[in-house]
C-alpha atoms as a PDB file:
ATOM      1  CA  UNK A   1       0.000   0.000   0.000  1.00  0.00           C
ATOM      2  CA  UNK A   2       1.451   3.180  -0.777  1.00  0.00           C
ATOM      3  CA  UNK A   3       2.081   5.689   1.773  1.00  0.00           C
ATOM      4  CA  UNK A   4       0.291   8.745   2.189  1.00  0.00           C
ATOM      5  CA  UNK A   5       2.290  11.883   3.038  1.00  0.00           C
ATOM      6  CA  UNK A   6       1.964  14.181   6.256  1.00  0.00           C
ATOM      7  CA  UNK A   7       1.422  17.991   5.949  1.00  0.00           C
ATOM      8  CA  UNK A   8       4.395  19.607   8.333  1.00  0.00           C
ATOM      9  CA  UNK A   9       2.954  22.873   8.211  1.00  0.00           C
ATOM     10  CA  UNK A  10       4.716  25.672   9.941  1.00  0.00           C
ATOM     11  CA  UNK A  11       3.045  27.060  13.210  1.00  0.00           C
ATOM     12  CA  UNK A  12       4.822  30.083  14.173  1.00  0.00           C
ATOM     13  CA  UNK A  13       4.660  30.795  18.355  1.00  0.00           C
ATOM     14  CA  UNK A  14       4.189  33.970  20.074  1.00  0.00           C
ATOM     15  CA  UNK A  15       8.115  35.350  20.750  1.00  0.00           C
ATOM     16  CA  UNK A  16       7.483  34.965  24.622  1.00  0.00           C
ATOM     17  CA  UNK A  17       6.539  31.236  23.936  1.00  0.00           C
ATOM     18  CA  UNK A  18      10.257  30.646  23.680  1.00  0.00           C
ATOM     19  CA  UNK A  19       9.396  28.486  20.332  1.00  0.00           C
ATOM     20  CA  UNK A  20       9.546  28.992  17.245  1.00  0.00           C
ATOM     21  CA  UNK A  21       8.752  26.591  13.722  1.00  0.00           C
ATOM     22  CA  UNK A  22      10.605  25.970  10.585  1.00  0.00           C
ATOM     23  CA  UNK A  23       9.279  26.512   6.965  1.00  0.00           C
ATOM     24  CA  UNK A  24       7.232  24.038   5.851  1.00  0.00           C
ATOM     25  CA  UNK A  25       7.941  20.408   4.451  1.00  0.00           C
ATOM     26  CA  UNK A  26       6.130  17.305   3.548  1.00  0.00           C
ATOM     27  CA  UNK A  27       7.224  13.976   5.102  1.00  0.00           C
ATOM     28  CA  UNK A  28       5.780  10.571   4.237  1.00  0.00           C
ATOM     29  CA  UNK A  29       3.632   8.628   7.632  1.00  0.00           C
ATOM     30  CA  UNK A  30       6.131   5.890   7.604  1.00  0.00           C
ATOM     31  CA  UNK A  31       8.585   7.956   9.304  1.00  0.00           C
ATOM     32  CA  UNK A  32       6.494   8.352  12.358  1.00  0.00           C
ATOM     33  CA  UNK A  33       7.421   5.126  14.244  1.00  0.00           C
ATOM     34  CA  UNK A  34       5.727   3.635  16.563  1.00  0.00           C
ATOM     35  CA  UNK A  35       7.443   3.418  20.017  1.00  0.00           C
ATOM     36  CA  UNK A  36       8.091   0.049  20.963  1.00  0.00           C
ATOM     37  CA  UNK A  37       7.931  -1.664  17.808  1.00  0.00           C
ATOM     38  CA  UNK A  38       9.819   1.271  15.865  1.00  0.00           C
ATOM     39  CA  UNK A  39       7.810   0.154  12.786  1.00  0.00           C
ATOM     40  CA  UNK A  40       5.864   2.625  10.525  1.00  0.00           C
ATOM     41  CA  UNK A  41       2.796   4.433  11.819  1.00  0.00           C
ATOM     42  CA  UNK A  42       0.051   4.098   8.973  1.00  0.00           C
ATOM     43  CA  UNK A  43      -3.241   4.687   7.961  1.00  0.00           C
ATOM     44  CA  UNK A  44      -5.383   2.205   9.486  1.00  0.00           C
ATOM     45  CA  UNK A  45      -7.268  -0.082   6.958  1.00  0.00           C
ATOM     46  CA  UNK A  46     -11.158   0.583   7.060  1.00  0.00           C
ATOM     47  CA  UNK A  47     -13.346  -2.462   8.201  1.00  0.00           C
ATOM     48  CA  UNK A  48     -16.514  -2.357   7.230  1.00  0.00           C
ATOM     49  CA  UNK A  49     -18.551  -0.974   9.724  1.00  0.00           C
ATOM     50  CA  UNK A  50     -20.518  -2.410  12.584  1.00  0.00           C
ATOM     51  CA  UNK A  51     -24.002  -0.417  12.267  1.00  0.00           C
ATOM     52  CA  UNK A  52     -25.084   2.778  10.860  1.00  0.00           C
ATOM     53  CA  UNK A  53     -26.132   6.250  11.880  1.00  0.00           C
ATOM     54  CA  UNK A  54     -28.940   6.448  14.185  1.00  0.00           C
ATOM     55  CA  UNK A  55     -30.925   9.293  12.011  1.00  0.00           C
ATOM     56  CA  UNK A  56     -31.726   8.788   8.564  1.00  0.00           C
ATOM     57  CA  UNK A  57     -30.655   8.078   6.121  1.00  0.00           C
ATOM     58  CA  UNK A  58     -28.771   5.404   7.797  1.00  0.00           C
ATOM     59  CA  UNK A  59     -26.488   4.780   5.090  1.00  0.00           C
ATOM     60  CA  UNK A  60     -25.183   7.705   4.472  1.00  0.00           C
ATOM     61  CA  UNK A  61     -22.497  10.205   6.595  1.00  0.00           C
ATOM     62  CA  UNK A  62     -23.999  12.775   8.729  1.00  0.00           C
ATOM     63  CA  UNK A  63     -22.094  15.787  10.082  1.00  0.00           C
ATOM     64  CA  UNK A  64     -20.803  15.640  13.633  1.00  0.00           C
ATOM     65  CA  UNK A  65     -19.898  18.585  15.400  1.00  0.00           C
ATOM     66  CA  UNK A  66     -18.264  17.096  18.560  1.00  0.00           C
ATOM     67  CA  UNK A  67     -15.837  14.468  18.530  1.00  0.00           C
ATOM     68  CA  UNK A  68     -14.712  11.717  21.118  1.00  0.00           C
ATOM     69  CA  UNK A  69     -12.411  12.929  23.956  1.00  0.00           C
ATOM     70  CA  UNK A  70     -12.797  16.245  23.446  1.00  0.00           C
ATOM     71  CA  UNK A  71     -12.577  18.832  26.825  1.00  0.00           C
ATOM     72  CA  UNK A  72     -16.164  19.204  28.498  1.00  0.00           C
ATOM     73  CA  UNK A  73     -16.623  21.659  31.142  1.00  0.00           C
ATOM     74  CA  UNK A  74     -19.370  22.716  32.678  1.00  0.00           C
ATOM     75  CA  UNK A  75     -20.965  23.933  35.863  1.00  0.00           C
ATOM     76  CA  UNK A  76     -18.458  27.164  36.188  1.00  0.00           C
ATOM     77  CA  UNK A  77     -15.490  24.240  35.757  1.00  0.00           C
ATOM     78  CA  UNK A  78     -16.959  22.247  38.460  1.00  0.00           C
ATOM     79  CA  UNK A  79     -17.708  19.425  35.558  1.00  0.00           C
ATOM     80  CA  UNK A  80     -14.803  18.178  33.598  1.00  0.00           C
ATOM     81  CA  UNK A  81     -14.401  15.387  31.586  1.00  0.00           C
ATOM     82  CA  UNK A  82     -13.238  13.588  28.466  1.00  0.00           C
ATOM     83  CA  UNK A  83     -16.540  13.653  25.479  1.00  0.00           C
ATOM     84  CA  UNK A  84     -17.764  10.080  25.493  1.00  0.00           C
ATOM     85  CA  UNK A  85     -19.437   9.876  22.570  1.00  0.00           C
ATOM     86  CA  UNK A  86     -20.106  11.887  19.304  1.00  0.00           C
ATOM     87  CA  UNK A  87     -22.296  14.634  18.516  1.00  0.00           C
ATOM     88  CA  UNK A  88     -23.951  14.088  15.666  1.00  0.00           C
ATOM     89  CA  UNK A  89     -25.919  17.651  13.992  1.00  0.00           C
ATOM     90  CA  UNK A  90     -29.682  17.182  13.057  1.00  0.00           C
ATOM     91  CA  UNK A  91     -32.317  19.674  12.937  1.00  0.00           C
ATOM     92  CA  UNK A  92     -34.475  19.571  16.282  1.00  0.00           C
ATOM     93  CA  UNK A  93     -37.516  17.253  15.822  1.00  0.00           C
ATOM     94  CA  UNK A  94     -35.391  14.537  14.257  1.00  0.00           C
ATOM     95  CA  UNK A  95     -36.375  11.020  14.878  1.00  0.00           C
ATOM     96  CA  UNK A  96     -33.661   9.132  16.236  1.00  0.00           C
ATOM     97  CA  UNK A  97     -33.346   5.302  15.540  1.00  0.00           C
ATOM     98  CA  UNK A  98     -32.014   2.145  17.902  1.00  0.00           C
ATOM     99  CA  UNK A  99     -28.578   1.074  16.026  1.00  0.00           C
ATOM    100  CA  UNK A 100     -28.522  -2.392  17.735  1.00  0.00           C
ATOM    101  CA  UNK A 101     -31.447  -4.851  18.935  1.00  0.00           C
ATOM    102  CA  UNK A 102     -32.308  -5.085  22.718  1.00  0.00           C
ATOM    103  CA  UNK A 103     -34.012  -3.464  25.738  1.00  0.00           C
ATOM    104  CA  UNK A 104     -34.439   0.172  26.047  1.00  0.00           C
ATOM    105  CA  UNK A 105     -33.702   1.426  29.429  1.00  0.00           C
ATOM    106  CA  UNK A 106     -34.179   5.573  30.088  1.00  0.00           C
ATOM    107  CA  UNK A 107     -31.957   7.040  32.747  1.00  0.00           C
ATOM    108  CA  UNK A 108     -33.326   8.104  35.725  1.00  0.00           C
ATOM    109  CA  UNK A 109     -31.972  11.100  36.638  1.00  0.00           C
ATOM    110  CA  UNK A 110     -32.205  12.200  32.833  1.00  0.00           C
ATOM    111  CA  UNK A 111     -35.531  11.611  30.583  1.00  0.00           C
ATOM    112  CA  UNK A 112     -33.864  12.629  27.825  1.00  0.00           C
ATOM    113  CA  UNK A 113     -31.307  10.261  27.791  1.00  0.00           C
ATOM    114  CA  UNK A 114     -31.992   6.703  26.211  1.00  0.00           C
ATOM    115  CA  UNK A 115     -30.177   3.617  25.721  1.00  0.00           C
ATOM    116  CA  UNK A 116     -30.170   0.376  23.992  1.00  0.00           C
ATOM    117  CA  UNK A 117     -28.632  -2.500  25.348  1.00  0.00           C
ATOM    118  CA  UNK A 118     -27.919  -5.504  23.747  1.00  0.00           C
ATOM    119  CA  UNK A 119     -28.284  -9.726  25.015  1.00  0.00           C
ATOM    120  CA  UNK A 120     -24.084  -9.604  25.252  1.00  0.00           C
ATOM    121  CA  UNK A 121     -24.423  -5.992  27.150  1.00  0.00           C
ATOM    122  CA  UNK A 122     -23.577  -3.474  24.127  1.00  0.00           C
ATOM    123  CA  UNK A 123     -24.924  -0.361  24.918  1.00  0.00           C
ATOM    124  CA  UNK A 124     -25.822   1.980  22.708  1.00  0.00           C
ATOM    125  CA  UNK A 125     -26.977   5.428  24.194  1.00  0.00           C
ATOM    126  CA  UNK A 126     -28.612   8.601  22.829  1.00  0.00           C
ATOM    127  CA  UNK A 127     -28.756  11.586  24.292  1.00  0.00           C
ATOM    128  CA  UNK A 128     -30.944  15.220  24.082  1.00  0.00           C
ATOM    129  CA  UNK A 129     -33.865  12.885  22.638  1.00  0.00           C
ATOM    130  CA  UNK A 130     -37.394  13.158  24.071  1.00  0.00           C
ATOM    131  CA  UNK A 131     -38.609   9.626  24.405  1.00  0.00           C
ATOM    132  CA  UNK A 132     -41.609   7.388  22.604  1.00  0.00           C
ATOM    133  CA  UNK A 133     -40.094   4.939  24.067  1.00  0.00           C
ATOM    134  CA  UNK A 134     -40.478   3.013  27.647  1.00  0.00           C
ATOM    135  CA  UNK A 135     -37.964   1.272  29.841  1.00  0.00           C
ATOM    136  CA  UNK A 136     -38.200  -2.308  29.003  1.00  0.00           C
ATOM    137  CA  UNK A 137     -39.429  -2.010  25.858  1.00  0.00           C
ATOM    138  CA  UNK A 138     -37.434  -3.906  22.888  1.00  0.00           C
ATOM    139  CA  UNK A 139     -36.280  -2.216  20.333  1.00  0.00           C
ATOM    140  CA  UNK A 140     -34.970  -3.398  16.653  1.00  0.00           C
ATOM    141  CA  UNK A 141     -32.437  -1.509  15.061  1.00  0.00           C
ATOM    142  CA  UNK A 142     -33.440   0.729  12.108  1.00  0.00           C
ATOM    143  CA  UNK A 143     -37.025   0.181  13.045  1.00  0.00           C
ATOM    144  CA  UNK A 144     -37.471   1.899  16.150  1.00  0.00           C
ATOM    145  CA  UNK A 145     -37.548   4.908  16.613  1.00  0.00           C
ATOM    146  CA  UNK A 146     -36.426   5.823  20.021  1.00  0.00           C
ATOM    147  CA  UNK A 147     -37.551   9.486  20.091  1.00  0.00           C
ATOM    148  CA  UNK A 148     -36.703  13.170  18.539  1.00  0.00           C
ATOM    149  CA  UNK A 149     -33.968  15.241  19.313  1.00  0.00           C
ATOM    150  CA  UNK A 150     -35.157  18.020  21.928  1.00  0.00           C
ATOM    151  CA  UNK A 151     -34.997  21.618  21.194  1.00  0.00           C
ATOM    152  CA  UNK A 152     -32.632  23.546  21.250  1.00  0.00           C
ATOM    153  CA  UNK A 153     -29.715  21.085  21.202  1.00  0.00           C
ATOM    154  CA  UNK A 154     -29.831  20.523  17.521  1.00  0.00           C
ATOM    155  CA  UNK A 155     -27.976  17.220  17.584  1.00  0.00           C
ATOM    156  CA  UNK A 156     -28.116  13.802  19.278  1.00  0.00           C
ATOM    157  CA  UNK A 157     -24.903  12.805  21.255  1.00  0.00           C
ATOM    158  CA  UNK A 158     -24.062   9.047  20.540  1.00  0.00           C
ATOM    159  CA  UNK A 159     -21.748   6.727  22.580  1.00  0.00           C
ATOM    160  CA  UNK A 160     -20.962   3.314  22.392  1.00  0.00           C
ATOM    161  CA  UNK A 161     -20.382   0.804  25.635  1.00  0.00           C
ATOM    162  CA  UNK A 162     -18.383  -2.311  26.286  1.00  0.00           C
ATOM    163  CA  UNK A 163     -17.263  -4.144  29.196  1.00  0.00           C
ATOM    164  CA  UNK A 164     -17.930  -0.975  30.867  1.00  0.00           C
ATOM    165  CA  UNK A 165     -15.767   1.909  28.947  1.00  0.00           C
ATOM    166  CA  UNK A 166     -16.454   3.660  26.328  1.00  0.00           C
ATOM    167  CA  UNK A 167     -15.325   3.614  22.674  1.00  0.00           C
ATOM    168  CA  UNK A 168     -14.598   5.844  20.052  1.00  0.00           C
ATOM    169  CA  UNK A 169     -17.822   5.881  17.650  1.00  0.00           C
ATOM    170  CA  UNK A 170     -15.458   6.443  14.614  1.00  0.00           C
ATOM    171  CA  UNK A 171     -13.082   4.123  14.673  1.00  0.00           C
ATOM    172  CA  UNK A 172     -12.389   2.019  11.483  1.00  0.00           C
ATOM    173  CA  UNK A 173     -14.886  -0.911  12.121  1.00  0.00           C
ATOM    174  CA  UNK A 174     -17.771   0.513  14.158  1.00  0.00           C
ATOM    175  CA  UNK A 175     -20.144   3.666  12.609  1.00  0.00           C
ATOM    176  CA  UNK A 176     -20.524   4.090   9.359  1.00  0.00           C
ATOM    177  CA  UNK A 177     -20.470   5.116   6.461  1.00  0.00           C
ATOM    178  CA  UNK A 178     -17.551   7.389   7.579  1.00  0.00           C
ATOM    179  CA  UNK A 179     -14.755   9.324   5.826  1.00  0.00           C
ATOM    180  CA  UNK A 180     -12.401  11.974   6.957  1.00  0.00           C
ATOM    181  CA  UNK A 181      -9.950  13.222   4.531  1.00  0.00           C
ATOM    182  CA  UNK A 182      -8.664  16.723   6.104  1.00  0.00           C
ATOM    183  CA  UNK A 183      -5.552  17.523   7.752  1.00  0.00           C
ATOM    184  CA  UNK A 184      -5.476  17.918  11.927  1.00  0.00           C
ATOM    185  CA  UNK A 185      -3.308  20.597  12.282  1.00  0.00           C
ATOM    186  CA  UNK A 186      -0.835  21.661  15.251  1.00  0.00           C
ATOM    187  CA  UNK A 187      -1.838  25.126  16.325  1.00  0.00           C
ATOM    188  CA  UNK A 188       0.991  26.665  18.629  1.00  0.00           C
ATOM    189  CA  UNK A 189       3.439  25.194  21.044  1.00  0.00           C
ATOM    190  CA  UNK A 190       3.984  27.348  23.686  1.00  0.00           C
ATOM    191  CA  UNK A 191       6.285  27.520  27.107  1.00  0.00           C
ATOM    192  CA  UNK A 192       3.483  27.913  29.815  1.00  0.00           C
ATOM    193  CA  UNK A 193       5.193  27.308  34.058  1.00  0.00           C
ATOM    194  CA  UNK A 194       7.937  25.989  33.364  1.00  0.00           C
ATOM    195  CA  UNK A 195       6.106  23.136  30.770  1.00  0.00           C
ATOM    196  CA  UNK A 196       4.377  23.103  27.486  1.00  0.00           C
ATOM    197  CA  UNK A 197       1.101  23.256  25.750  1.00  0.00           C
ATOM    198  CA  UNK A 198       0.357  22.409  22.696  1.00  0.00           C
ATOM    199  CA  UNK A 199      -2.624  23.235  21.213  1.00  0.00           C
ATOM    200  CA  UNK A 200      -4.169  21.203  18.295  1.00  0.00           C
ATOM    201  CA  UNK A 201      -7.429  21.246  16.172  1.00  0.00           C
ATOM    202  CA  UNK A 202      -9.268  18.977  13.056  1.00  0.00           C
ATOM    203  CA  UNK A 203     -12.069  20.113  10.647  1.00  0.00           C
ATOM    204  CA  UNK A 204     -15.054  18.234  10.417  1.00  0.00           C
ATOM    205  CA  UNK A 205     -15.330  15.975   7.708  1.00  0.00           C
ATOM    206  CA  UNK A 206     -18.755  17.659   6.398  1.00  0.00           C
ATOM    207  CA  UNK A 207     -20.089  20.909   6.528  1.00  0.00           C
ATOM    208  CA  UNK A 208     -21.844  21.553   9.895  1.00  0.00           C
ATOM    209  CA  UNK A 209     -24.992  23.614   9.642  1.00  0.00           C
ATOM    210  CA  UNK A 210     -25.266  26.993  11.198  1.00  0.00           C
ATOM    211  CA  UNK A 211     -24.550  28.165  14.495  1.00  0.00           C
ATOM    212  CA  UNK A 212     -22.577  25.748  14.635  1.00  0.00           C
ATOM    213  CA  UNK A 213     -20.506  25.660  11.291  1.00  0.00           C
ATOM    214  CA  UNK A 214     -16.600  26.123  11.189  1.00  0.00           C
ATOM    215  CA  UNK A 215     -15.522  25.021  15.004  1.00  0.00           C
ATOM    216  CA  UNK A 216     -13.035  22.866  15.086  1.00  0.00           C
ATOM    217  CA  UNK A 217     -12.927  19.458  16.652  1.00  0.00           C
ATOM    218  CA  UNK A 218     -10.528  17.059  18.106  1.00  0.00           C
ATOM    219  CA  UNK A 219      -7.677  15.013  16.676  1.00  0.00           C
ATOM    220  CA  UNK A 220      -7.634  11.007  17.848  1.00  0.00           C
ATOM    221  CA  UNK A 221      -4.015  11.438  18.352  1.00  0.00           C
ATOM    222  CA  UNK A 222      -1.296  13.902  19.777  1.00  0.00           C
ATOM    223  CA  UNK A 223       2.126  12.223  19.728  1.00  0.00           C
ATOM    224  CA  UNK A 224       5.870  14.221  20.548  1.00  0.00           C
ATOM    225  CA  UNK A 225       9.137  13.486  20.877  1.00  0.00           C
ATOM    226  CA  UNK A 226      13.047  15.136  21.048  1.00  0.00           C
ATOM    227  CA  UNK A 227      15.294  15.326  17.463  1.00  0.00           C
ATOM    228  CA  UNK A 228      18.879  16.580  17.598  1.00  0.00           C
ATOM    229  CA  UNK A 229      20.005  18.994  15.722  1.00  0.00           C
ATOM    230  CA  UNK A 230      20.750  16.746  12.741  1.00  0.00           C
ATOM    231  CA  UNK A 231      17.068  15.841  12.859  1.00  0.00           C
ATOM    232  CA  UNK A 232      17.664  11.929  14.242  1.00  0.00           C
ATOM    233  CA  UNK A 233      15.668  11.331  17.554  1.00  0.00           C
ATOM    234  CA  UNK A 234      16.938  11.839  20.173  1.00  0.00           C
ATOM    235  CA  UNK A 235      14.056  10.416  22.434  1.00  0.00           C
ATOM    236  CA  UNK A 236      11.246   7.706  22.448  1.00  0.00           C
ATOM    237  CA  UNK A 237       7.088   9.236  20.981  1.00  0.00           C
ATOM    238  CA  UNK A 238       5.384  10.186  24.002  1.00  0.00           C
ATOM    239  CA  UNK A 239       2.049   9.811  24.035  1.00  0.00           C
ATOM    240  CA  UNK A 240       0.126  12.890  24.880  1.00  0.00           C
ATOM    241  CA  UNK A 241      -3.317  11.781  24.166  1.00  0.00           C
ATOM    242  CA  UNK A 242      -4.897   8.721  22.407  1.00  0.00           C
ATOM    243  CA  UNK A 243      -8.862   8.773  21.350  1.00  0.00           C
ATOM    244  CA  UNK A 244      -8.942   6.280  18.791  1.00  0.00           C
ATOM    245  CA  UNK A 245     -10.005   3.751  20.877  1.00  0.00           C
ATOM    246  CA  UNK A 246     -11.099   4.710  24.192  1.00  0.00           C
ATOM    247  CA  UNK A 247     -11.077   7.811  27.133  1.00  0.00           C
ATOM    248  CA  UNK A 248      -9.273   7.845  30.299  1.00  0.00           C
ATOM    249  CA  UNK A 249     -10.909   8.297  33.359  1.00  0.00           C
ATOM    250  CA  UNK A 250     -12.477  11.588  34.383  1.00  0.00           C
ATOM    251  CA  UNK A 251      -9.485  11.810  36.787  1.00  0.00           C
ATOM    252  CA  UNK A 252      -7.091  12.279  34.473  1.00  0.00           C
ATOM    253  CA  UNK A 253      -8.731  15.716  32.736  1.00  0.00           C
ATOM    254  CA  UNK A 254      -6.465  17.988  34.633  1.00  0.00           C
ATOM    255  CA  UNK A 255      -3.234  16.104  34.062  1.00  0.00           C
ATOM    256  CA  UNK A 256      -4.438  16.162  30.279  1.00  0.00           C
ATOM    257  CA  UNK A 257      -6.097  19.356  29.369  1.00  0.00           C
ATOM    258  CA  UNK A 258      -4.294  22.399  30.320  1.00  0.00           C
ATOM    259  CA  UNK A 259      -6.002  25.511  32.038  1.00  0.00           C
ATOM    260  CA  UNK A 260      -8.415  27.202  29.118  1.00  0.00           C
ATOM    261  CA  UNK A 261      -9.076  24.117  27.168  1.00  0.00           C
ATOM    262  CA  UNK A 262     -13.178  24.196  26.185  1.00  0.00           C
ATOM    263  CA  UNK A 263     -15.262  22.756  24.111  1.00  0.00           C
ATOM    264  CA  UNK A 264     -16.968  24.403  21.302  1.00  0.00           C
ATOM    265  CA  UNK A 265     -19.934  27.161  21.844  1.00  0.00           C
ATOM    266  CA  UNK A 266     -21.834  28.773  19.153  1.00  0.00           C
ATOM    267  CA  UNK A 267     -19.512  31.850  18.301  1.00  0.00           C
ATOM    268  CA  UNK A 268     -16.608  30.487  20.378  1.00  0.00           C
ATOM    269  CA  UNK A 269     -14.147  28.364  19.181  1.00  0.00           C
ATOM    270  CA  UNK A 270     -13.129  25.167  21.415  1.00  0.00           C
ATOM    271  CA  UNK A 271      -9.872  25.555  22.416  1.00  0.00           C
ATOM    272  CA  UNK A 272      -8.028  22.220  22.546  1.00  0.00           C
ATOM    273  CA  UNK A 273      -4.760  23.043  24.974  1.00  0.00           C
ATOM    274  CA  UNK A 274      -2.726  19.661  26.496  1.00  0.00           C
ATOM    275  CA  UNK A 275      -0.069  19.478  28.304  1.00  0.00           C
ATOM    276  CA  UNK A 276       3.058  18.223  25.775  1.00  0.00           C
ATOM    277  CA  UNK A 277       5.137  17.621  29.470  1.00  0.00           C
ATOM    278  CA  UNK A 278       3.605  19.302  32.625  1.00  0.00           C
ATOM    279  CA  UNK A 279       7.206  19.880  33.622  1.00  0.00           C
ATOM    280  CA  UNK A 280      10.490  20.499  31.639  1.00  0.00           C
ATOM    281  CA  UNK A 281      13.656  20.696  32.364  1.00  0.00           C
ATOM    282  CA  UNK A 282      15.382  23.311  29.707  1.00  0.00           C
ATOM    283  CA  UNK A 283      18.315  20.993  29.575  1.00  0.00           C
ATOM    284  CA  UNK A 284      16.622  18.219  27.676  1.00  0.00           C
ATOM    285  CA  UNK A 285      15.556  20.659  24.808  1.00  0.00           C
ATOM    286  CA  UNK A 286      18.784  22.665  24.320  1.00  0.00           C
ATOM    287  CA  UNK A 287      19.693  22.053  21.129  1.00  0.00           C
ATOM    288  CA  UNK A 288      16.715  20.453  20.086  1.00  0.00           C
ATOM    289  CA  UNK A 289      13.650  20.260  18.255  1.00  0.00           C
ATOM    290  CA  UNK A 290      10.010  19.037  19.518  1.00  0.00           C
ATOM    291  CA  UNK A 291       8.455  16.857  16.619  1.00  0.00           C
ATOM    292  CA  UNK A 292       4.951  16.814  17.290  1.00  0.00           C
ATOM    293  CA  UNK A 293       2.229  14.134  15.564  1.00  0.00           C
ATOM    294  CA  UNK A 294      -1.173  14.556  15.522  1.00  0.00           C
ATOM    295  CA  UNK A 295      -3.754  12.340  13.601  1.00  0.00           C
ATOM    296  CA  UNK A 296      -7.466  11.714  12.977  1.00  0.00           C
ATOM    297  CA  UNK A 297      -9.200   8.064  13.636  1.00  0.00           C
ATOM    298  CA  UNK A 298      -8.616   7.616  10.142  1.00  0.00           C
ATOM    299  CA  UNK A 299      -4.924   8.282   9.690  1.00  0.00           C
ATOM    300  CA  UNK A 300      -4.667  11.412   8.441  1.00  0.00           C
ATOM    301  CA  UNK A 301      -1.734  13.242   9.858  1.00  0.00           C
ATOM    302  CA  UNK A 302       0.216  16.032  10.396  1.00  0.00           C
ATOM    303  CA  UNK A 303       3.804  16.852  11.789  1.00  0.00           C
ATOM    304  CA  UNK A 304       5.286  19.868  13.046  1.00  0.00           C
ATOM    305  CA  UNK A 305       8.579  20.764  13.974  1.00  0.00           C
ATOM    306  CA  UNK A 306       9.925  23.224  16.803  1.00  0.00           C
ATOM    307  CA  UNK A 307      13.084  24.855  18.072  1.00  0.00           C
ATOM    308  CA  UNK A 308      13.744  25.812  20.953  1.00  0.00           C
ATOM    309  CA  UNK A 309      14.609  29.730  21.052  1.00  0.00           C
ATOM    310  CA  UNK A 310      14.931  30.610  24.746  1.00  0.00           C
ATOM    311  CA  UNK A 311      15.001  29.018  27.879  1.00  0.00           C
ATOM    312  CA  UNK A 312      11.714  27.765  28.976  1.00  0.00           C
ATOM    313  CA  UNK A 313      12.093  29.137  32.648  1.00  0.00           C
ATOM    314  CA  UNK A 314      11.595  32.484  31.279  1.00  0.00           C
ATOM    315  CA  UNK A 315       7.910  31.426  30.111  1.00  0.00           C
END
């Protein structure tokens, strides 16, 4: 299979930062490695998928406007966690259809908040849809419909369970149809007490209707490591974050997401900040550049390349 290439498009830092990027290049995936096999990274093969879209027409991609593990905060910051599911945009009033056979069950504490769960304990869950359905009722996928999305959400947020945890809805293999072509891009890198954030951002695959058209969303993948001034590495990928499968736990939002990340509102941007290293010492990057990867659930990939300009201490 031939290899695709990676975009590494420049992403010039504020001077205070302390970093600043090259021109730009174009380098193919196979020379991002992965870390303890040191083999090629590449574009994952496509499976065909597992069910379809819950609103129809079920065989065909719908736009979604949130993607898994992005930032959620809410409650003044008193609610933070990792997005478990997808949003997926439809107008208000949309009926919303089971994906998988079993037993409804309704949550209790929210009555707009259904899910399906299958005989081997697959759970399929939508939420911000006003019920027609009762707990205990069966439902059969494409058949059913579970309810309409409630005004004024605009869109029904979809998760898939196993063995307890949730997974990515657009991994190769699961929802579908679903293709992403475009290009996640690394924002800025930037020297914030005494570590550094990188901030990164993806397009959505389709055109999201308005208010909510041209936010970005989340990347599946954000991946860094050291290069010498010759350009060999000079240290193992770190993994920074890693969506295409599953979330961590709620606990682990801080140590993830650094102060400012959000989610997307109407007319404000998401802001996707993570902490590259919570704490660096200017020694190991003297001299040297910070490679950063990021990629979409379907391979698509960017890197971008950083120097080091002052001393991070001064941040």
């Amino acid at each position: 299979m031939a290899l695709s290439t990676v975009a590494l498009a420049s992403s010039s830092a504020p001077s205070d930062a302390g970093i600043s990027a090259p021109a730009s290049c174009a380098v193919p995936v196979g020379s991002i490695r992965d870390e303890n096999s040191n083999r090629p990274v590449l574009a994952p093969r496509v499976a065909p998928p597992a069910y379809r879209w819950p609103v129809k027409p079920f065989d065909r991609q719908h736009p979604v406007r949130g993607f898994f593990g992005d930032p959620r905060v809410a409650n003044h910051g008193e609610s933070r966690q990792f997005h478990f599911g997808i949003d997926i945009s439809a107008p208000n009033g949309t009926p919303v259809y089971a994906t998988v056979t079993g037993h409804v069950w309704i949550h209790p504490l929210h009555a707009t908040t259904i899910a399906v769960v299958r005989e081997d304990g697959v759970e399929h869950s939508y939420w911000h849809v006003i019920p027609t359905v009762r707990t205990g009722d069966r439902a059969i996928a494409y058949r059913t419909v579970l309810g309409h999305i409630e005004a004024p959400y605009g869109h029904v947020h979809f998760s898939e369970k196993r063995e307890g945890r949730y997974l990515n809805p657009l991994r190769p293999g699961a929802l579908g149809p679903y293709a992403d072509h475009t290009q996640p891009e690394v924002l800025s890198l930037r020297a914030e007490r005494g570590g550094m954030v990188v901030q990164v951002a993806d397009e959505t695959p389709l055109a999201v209707p308005r208010p909510w058209h041209d936010l970005p969303v989340m990347p599946s993948l954000v991946r860094w490591r050291l290069l010498d001034a010759s350009g060999r590495p000079a240290s193992h990928w770190n993994t920074v974050v890693d969506f295409r499968l599953t979330i961590p736990a709620a606990s682990e939002f801080d140590r993830t997401w650094a102060p400012g990340a959000t989610q997307n509102h109407v007319r404000a941007p998401g802001r996707y900040r993570l902490f590259l290293a919570p704490k660096f010492d200017e020694r190991a990057v003297h001299g040297r550049v910070v490679e950063i990867a990021v990629s979409d659930s379907r391979g698509n990939a960017t890197v971008n390349r950083f120097v080091a300009t002052e001393l991070l201490s001064r941040a």
